[in-house]
N, C-alpha and C. Protein backbone atom coordinates (compact mmCIF):
# COMPACT_ATOMS: atom_id res chain seq x y z
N UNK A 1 39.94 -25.73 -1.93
CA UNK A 1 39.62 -24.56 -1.12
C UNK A 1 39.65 -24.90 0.37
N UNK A 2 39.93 -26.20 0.68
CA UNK A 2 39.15 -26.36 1.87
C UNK A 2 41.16 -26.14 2.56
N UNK A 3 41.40 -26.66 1.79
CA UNK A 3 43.58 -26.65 2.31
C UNK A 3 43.65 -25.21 2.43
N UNK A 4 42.72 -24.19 1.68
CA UNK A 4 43.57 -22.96 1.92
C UNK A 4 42.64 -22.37 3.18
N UNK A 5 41.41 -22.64 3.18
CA UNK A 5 40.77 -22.67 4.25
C UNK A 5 41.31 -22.54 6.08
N UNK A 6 41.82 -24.50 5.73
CA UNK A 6 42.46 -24.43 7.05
C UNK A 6 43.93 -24.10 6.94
N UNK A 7 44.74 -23.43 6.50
CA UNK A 7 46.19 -22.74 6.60
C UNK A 7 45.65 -21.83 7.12
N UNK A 8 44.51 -20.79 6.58
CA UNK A 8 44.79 -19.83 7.21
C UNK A 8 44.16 -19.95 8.71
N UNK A 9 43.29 -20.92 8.83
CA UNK A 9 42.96 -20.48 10.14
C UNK A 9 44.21 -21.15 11.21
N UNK A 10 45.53 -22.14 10.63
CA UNK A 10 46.49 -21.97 11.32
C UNK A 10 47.53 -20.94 11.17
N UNK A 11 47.20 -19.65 9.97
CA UNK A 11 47.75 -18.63 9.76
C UNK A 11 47.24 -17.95 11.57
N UNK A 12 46.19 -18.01 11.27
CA UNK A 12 45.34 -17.15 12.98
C UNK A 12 45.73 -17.72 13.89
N UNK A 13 45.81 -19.19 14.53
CA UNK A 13 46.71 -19.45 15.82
C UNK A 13 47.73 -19.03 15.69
N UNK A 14 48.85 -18.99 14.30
CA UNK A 14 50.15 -18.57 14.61
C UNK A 14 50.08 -17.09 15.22
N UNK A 15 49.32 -16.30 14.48
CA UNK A 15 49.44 -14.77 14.98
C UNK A 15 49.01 -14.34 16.07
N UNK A 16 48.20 -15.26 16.75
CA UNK A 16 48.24 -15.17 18.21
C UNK A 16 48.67 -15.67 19.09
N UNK A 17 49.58 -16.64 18.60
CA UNK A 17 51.08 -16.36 19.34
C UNK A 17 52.42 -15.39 19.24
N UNK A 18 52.24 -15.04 18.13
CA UNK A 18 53.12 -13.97 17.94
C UNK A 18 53.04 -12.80 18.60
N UNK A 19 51.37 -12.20 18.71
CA UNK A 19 51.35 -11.41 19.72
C UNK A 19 51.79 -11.50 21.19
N UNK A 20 51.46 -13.06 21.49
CA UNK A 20 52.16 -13.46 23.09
C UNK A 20 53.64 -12.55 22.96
N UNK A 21 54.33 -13.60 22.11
CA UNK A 21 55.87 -13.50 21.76
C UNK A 21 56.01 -11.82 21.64
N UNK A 22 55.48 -11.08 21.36
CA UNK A 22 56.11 -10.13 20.69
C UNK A 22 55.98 -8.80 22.20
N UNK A 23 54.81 -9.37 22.88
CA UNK A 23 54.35 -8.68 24.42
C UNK A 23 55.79 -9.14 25.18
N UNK A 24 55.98 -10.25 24.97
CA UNK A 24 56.84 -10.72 25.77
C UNK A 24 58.57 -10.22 25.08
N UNK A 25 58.71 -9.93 24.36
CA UNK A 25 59.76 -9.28 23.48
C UNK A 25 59.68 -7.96 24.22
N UNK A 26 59.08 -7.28 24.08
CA UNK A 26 58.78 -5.81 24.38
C UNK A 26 59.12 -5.66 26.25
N UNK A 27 58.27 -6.87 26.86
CA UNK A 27 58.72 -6.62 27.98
C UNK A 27 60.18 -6.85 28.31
N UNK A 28 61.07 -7.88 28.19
CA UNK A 28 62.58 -7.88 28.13
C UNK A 28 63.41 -7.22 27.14
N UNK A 29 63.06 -6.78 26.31
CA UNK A 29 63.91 -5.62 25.54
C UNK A 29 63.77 -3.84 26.67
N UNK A 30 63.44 -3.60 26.80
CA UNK A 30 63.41 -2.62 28.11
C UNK A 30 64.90 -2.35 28.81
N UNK A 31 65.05 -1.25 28.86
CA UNK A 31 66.49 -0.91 29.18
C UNK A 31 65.73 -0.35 31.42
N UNK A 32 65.39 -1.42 31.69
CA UNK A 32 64.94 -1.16 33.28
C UNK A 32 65.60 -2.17 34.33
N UNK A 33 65.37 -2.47 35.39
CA UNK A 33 65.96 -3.28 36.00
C UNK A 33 65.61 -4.58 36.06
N UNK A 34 66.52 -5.52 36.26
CA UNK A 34 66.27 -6.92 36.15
C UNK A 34 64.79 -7.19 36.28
N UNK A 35 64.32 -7.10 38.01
CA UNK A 35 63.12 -7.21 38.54
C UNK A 35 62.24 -6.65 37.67
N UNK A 36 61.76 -5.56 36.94
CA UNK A 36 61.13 -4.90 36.41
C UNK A 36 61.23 -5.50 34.89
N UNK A 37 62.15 -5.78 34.01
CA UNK A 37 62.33 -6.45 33.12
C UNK A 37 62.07 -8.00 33.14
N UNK A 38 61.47 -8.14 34.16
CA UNK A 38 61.11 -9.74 34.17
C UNK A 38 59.31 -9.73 34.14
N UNK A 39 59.02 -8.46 34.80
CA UNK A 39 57.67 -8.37 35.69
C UNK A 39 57.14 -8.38 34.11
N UNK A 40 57.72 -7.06 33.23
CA UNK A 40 57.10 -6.91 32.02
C UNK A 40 57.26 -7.72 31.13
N UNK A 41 58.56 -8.75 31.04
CA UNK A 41 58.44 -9.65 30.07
C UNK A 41 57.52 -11.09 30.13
N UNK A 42 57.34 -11.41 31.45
CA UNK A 42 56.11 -12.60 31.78
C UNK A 42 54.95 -11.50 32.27
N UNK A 43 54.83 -10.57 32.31
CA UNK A 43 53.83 -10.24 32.48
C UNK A 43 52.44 -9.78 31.80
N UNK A 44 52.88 -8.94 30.60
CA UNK A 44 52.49 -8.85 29.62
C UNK A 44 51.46 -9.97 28.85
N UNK A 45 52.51 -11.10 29.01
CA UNK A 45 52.20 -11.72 27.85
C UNK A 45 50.78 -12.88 28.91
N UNK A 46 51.09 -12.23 30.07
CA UNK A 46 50.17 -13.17 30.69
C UNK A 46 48.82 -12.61 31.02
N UNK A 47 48.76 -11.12 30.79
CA UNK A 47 47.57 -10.09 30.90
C UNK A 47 46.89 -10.88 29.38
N UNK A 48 47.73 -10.63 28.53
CA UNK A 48 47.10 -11.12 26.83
C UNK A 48 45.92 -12.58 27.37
N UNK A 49 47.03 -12.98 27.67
CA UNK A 49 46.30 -14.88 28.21
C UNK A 49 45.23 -14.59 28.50
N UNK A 50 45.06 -13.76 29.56
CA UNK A 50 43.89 -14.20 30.30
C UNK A 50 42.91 -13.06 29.38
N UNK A 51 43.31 -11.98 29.25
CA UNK A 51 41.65 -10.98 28.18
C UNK A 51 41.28 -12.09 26.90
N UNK A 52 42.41 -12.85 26.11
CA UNK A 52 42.31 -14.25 25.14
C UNK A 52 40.86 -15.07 25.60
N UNK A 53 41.63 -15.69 27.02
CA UNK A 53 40.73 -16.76 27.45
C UNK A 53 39.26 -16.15 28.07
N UNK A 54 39.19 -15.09 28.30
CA UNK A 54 37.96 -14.60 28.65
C UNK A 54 37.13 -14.03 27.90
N UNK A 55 37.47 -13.46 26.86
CA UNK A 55 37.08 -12.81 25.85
C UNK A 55 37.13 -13.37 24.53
N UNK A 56 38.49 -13.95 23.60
CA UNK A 56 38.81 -14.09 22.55
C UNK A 56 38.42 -15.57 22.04
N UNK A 57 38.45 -16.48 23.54
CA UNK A 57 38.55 -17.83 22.65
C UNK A 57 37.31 -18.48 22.66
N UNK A 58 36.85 -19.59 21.37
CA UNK A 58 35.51 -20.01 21.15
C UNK A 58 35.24 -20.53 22.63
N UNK A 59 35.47 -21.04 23.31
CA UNK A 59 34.98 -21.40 24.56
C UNK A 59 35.20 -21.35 25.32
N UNK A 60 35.10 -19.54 25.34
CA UNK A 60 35.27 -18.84 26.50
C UNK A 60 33.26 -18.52 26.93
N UNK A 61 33.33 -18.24 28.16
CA UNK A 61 31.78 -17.87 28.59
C UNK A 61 31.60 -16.83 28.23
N UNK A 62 32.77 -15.86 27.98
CA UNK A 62 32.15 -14.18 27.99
C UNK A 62 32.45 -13.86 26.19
N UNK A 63 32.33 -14.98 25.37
CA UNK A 63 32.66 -14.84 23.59
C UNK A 63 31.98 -12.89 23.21
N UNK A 64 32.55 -13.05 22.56
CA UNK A 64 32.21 -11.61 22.25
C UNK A 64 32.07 -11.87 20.66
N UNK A 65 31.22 -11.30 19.96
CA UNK A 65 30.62 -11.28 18.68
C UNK A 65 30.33 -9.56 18.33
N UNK A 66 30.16 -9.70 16.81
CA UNK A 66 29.28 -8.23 15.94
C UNK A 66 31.11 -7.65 16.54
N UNK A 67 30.52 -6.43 16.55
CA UNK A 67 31.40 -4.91 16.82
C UNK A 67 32.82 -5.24 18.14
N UNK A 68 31.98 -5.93 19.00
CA UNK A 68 32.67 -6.12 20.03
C UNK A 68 33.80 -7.11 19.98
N UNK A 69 33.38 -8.13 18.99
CA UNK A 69 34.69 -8.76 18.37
C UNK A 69 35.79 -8.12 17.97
N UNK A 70 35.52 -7.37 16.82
CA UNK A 70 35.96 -6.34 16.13
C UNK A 70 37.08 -5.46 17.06
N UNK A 71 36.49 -5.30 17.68
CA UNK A 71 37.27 -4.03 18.40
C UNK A 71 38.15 -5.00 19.45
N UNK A 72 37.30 -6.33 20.15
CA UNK A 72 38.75 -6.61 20.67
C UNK A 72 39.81 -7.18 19.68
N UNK A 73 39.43 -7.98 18.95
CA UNK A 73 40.28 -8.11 17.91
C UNK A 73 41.54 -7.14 17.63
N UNK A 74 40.98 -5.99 17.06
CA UNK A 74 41.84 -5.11 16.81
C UNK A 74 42.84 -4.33 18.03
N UNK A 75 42.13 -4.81 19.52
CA UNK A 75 43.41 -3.96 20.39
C UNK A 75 44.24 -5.35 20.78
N UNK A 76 43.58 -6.60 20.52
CA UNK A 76 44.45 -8.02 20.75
C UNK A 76 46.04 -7.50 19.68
N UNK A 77 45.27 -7.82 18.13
CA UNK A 77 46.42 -7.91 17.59
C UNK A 77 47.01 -6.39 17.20
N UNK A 78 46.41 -5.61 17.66
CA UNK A 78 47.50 -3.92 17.58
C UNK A 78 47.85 -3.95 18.98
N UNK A 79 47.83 -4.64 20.00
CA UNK A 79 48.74 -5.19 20.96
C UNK A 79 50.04 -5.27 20.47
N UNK A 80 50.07 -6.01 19.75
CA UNK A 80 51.30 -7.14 19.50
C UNK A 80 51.71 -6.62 18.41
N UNK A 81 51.56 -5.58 17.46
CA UNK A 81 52.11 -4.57 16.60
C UNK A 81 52.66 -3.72 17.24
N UNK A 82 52.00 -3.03 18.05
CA UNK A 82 52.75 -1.71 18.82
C UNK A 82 53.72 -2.46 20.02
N UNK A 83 53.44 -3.62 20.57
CA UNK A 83 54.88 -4.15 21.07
C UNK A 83 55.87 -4.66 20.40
N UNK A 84 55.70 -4.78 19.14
CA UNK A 84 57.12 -4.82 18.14
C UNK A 84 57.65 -3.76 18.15
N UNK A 85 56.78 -2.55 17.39
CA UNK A 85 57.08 -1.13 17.56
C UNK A 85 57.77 -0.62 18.78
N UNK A 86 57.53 -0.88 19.50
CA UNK A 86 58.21 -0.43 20.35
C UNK A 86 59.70 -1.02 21.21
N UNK A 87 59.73 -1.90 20.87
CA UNK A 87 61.15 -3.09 20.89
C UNK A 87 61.69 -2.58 20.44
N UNK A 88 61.47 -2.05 19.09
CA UNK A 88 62.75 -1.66 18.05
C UNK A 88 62.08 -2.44 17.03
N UNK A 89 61.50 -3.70 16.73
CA UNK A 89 61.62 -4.85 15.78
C UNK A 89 59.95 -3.99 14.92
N UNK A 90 60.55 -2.79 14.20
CA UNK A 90 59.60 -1.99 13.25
C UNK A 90 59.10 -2.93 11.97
N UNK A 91 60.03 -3.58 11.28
CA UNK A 91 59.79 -4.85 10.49
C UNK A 91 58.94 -5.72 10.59
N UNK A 92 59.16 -6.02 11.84
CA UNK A 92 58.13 -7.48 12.21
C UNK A 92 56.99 -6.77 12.61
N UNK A 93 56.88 -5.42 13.08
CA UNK A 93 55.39 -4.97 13.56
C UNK A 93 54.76 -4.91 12.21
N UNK A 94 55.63 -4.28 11.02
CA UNK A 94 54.69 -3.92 10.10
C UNK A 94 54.24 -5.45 9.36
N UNK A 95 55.23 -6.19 9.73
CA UNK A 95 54.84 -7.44 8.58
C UNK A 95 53.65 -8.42 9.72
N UNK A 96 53.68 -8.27 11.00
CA UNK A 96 52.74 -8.70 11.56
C UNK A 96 51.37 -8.14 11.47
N UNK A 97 51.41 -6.74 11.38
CA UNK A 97 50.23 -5.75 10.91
C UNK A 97 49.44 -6.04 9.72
N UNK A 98 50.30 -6.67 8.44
CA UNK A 98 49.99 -7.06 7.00
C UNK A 98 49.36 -8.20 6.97
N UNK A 99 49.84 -8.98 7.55
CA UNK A 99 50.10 -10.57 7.96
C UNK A 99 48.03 -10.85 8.30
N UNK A 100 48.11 -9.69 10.01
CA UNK A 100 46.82 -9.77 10.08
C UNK A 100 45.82 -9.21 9.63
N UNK A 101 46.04 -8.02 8.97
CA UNK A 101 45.10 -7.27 7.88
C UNK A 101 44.60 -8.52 6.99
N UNK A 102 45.11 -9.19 6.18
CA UNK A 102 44.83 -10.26 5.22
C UNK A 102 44.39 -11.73 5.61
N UNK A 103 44.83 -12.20 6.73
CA UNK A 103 44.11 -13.35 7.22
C UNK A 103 43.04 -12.66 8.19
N UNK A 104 42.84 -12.00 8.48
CA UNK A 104 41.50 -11.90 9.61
C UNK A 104 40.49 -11.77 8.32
N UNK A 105 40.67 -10.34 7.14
CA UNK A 105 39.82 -9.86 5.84
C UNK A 105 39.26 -11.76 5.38
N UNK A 106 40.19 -12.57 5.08
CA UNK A 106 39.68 -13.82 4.78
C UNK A 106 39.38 -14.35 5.77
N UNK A 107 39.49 -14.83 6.78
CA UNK A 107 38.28 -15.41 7.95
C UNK A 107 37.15 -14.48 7.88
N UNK A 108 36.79 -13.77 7.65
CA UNK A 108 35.30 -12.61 7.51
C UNK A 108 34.89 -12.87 6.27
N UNK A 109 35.52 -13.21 4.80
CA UNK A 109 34.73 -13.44 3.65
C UNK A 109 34.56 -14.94 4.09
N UNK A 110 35.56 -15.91 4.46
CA UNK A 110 35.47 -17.44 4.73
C UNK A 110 34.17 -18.19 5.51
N UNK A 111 33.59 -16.91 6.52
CA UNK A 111 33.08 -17.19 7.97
C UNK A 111 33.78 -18.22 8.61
N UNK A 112 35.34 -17.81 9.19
CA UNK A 112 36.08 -19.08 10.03
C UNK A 112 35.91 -17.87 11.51
């Protein structure tokens, strides 16, 4: 138990990179101008970074727990669903959507 344990909690770093990746997808898929298609493709993914590091990660000062987890949680990784969705890459939003429905549900029965 303990192997399936830690997969998934490297199931959870992977998917929060995917959300990076997928912010950053969304911003260069954009039919706008160079300048503007650059701003949104490093930009994006660098707004994520920093609400992550201030909010999301264990040792951050401002950790958020109960409800407030919850909810950032859910606009972190429906971030990075609705920027697939909106790329075009409908597939990967939904299989990223599935992906984290089922590993976050087991980190909450696991307590990881």
């Amino acid at each position: 138990m303990k192997v399936i344990k830690a997969v998934n909690l490297g199931v959870l770093f992977l998917l929060e990179l995917a959300v990076l990746v997928a912010a950053g997808y969304w911003g260069f898929s954009g039919d706008t101008a160079a300048p503007v298609t650059w701003l949104l493709g490093i930009g994006a993914p660098a707004v994520l970074i920093v609400l992550w590091a201030l909010f999301g990660s264990p040792k951050s000062r401002h950790k958020t727990r109960g409800a407030v987890r919850v909810g950032f949680e859910l606009l972190w990784f429906g971030a990075g669903v609705a920027a697939s969705a909106l790329a075009g890459a409908t597939g990967w939003a939904v299989a990223l959507g599935a992906v984290c429905v089922v590993s976050k549900a087991l980190a909450v029965v696991w307590h990881q």
